[in-house]
Every structure is written in C-alpha cells, then in structure tokens.
Protein backbone atom coordinates (compact mmCIF):
# COMPACT_ATOMS: atom_id res chain seq x y z
CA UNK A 1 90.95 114.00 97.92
CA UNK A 2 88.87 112.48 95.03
CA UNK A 3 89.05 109.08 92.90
CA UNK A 4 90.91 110.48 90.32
CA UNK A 5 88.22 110.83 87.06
CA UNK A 6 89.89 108.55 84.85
CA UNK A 7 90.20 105.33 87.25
CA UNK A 8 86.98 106.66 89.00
CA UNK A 9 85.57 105.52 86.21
CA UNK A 10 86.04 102.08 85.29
CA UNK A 11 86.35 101.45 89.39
CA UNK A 12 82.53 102.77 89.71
CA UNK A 13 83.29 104.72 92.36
CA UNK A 14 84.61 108.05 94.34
CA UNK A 15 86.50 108.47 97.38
CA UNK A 16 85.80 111.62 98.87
CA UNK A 17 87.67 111.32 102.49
CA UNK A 18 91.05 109.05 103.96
CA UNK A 19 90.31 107.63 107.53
CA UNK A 20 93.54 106.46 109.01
CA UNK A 21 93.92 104.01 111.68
CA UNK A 22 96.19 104.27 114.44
CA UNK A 23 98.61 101.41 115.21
CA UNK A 24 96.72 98.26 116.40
CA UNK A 25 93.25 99.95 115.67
CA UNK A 26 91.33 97.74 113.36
CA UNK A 27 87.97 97.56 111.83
CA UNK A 28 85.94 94.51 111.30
CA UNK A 29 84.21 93.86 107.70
CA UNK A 30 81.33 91.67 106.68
CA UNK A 31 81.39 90.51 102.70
CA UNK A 32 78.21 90.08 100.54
CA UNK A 33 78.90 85.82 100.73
CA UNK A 34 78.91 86.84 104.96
CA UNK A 35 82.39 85.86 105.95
CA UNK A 36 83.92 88.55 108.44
CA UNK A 37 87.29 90.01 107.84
CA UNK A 38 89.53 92.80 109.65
CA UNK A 39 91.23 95.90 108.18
CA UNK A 40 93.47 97.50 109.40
CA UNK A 41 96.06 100.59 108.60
CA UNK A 42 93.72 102.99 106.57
CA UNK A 43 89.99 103.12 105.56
CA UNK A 44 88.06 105.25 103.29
CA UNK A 45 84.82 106.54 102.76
CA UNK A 46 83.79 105.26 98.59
CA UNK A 47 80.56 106.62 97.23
CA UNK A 48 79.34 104.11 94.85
CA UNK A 49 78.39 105.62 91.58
CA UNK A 50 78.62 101.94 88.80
CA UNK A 51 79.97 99.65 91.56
CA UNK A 52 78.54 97.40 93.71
CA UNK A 53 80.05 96.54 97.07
CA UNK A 54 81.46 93.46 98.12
CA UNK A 55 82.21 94.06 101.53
CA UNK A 56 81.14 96.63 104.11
CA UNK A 57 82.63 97.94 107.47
CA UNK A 58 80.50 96.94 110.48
CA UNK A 59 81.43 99.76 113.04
CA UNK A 60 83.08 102.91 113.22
CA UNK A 61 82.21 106.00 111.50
CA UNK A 62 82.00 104.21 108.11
CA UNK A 63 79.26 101.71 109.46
CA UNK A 64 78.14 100.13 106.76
CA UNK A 65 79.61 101.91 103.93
CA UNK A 66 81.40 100.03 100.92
CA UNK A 67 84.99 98.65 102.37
CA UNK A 68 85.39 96.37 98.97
CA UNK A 69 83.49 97.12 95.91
CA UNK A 70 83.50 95.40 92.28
CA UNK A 71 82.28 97.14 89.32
CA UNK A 72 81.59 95.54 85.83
CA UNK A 73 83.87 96.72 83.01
CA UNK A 74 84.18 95.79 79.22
CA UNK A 75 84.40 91.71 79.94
CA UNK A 76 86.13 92.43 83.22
CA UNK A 77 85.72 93.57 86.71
CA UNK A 78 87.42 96.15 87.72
CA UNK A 79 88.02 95.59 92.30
CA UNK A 80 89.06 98.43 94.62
CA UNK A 81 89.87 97.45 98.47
CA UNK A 82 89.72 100.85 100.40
CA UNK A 83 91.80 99.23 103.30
CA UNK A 84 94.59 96.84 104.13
CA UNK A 85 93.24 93.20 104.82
CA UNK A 86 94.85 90.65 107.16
CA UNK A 87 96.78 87.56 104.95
CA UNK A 88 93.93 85.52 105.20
CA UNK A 89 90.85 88.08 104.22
CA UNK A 90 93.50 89.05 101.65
CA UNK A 91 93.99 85.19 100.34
CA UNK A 92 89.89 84.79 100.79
CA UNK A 93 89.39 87.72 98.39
CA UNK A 94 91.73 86.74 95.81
CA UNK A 95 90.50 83.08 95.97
CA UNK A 96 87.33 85.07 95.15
CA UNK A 97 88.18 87.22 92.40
CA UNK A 98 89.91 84.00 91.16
CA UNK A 99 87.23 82.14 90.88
CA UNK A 100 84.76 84.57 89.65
CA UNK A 101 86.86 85.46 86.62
CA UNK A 102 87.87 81.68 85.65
CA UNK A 103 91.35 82.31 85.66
CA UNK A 104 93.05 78.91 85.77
CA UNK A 105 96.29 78.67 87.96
CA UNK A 106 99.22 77.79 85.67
CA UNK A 107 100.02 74.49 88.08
CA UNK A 108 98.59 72.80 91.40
CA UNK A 109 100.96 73.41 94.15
CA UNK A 110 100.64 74.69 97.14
CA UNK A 111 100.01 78.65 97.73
CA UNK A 112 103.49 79.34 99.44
CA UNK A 113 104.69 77.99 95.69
CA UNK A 114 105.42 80.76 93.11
CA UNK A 115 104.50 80.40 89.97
CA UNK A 116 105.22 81.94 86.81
CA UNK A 117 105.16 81.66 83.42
CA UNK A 118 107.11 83.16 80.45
CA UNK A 119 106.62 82.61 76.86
CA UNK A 120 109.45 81.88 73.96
CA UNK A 121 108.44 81.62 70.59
CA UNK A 122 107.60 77.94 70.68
CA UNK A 123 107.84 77.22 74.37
CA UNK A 124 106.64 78.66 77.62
CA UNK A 125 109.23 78.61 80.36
CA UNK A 126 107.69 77.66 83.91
CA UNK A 127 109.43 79.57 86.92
CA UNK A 128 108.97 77.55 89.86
CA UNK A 129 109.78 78.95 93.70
CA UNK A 130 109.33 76.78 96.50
CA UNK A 131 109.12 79.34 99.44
CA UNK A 132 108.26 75.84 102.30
CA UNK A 133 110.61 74.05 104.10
CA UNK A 134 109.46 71.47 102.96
CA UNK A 135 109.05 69.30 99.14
CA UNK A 136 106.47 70.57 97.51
CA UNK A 137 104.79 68.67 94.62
CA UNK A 138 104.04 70.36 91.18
CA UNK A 139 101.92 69.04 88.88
CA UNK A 140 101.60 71.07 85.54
CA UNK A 141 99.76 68.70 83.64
CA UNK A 142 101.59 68.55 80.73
CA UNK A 143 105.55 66.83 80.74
CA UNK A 144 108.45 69.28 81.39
CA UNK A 145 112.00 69.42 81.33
CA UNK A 146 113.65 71.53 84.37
CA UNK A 147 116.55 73.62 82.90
CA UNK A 148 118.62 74.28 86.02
CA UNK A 149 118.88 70.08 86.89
CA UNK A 150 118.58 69.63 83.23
CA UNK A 151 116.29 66.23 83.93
CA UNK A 152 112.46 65.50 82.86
CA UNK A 153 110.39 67.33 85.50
CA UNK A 154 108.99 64.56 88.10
CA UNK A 155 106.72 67.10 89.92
CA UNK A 156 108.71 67.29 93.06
CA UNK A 157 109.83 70.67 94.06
CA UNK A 158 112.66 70.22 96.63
CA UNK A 159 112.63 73.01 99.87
CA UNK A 160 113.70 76.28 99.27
CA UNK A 161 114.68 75.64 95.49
CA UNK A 162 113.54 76.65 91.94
CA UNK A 163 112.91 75.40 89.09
CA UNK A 164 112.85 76.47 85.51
CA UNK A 165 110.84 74.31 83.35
CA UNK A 166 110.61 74.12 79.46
CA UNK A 167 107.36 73.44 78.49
CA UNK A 168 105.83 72.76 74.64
CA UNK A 169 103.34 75.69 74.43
CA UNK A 170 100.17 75.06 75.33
CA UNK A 171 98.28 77.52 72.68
CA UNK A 172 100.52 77.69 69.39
CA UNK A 173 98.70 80.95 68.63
CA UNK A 174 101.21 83.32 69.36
CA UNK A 175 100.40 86.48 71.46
CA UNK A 176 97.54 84.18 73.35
CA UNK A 177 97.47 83.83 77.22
C-alpha cells in the first residue's frame, strides 16, 4: 500500500511495503546526531523521494533504510516515523523537532506537567496538570491568577492537581500564536 499522493507529498516520501513485528520483536535504529533507539510494533520500508532521513534501521531486512525522515516544507518540516519508538527515543525525537523548529514551551515545568494554553479575547487561560506525585513548580514568566483557588499564581503546582490560570495576553494581536 502506497503513501497516499497528497501527504506523499509534503512528507517527501513513499511507502511501498508494512513490515510488522511480532510481540517482543524489536529493531534497533541509529539517528543522523548517532544516538541509538529501538522500535518496535511495525516498520516500513519509505523510499525517499524530497526527504531526508533522520534515522535508519541497523538490522533486519530494512538495514539501513530510512526509519525517521524529515522533509522541508513551505517554512516547516514536515516528520514521518515509520515505527513505534520506546518513551524515551520518542521524548529524544520530540526534544529534537522542538528544538529545531524554535518552538518555545508555554512554561518551565517538568515534562510529566501538562500544559496548555487557550486564548480569550484579552487573556490567555493557562491549563495546568500536574500528572507527579509530587509539587511541581511552574514558572510562566509572566504573573497569573489561578481560577480554581482564585489566588495570585505562586508557581507551585500541588500533586495530582490543576490549575487554571488567567494570564494578560502576551501578543495583543489577535489571531497570533
């Protein structure tokens, strides 16, 4: 079964053939910066036509054929992962795509904190989720008030809670991001 034309096309490549993996069968991966990751689940064989690949399998019958691949579209980058990756490959790669695409986080917190943000039409509304058992500390460098304890925002995220912060927007533009 084949990339289907229309995302084939800004992805920069074709997949012409599915290679499932049985349970606890895993292949190992080597990215373009040289860590090594494992996939597991599925693989598939990608024919590169714009994209460039940013990590390959190292055994098995794809051998050296694109597992990751990036491809260069508009002012983007468009990424296709032909395989499942374990949490931490996965959390590499998107610390990767993060950081190649200077997206800025909306807070500093700690990754098992969810953040999101929603916008009014003059403020943005902060959803915080604090998935640890333990405090976590927020900091979203501009003063907030928290609308469920309905108290200034000191940063500190108790265990398990959430918080839903009113914050003065940060682009008065509307329609920005």
């Amino acid at each position: 079964m084949a990339t289907p034309a229309r995302s084939g096309t800004w992805l920069g490549i074709r997949v012409d053939e599915f290679y499932p993996l049985f349970d606890a069968e895993a292949r190992p991966l080597v990215t373009s910066a040289g860590a090594r990751w494992t996939a597991s689940d599925w693989t598939e064989n990608i024919e590169l036509t714009t994209a460039t690949a940013y990590a390959t399998y190292t055994s098995g019958p794809l051998q050296g054929s694109a597992a990751i691949t990036q491809n260069s579209v508009g002012a983007g980058t468009a990424s296709y992962l032909s395989t499942r990756l374990d949490a931490a490959a996965l959390d590499d790669f998107i610390g990767h795509v993060i950081a190649t695409t200077g997206i800025r986080p909306l807070a500093s917190a700690p990754s098992q904190v969810e953040i999101t943000r929603r916008r009014g039409p003059r403020h943005d509304f902060v959803f915080a989720i604090n998935h640890l058992p333990v405090d976590a500390r927020v900091d979203l460098d501009v003063p907030s008030h928290d609308l469920v304890t309905d108290r200034a925002f000191d940063g500190l995220l108790a265990a398990g809670t959430v918080a839903v912060l009113r914050v003065e927007r940060r682009d008065p533009t509307p329609g920005r991001e």
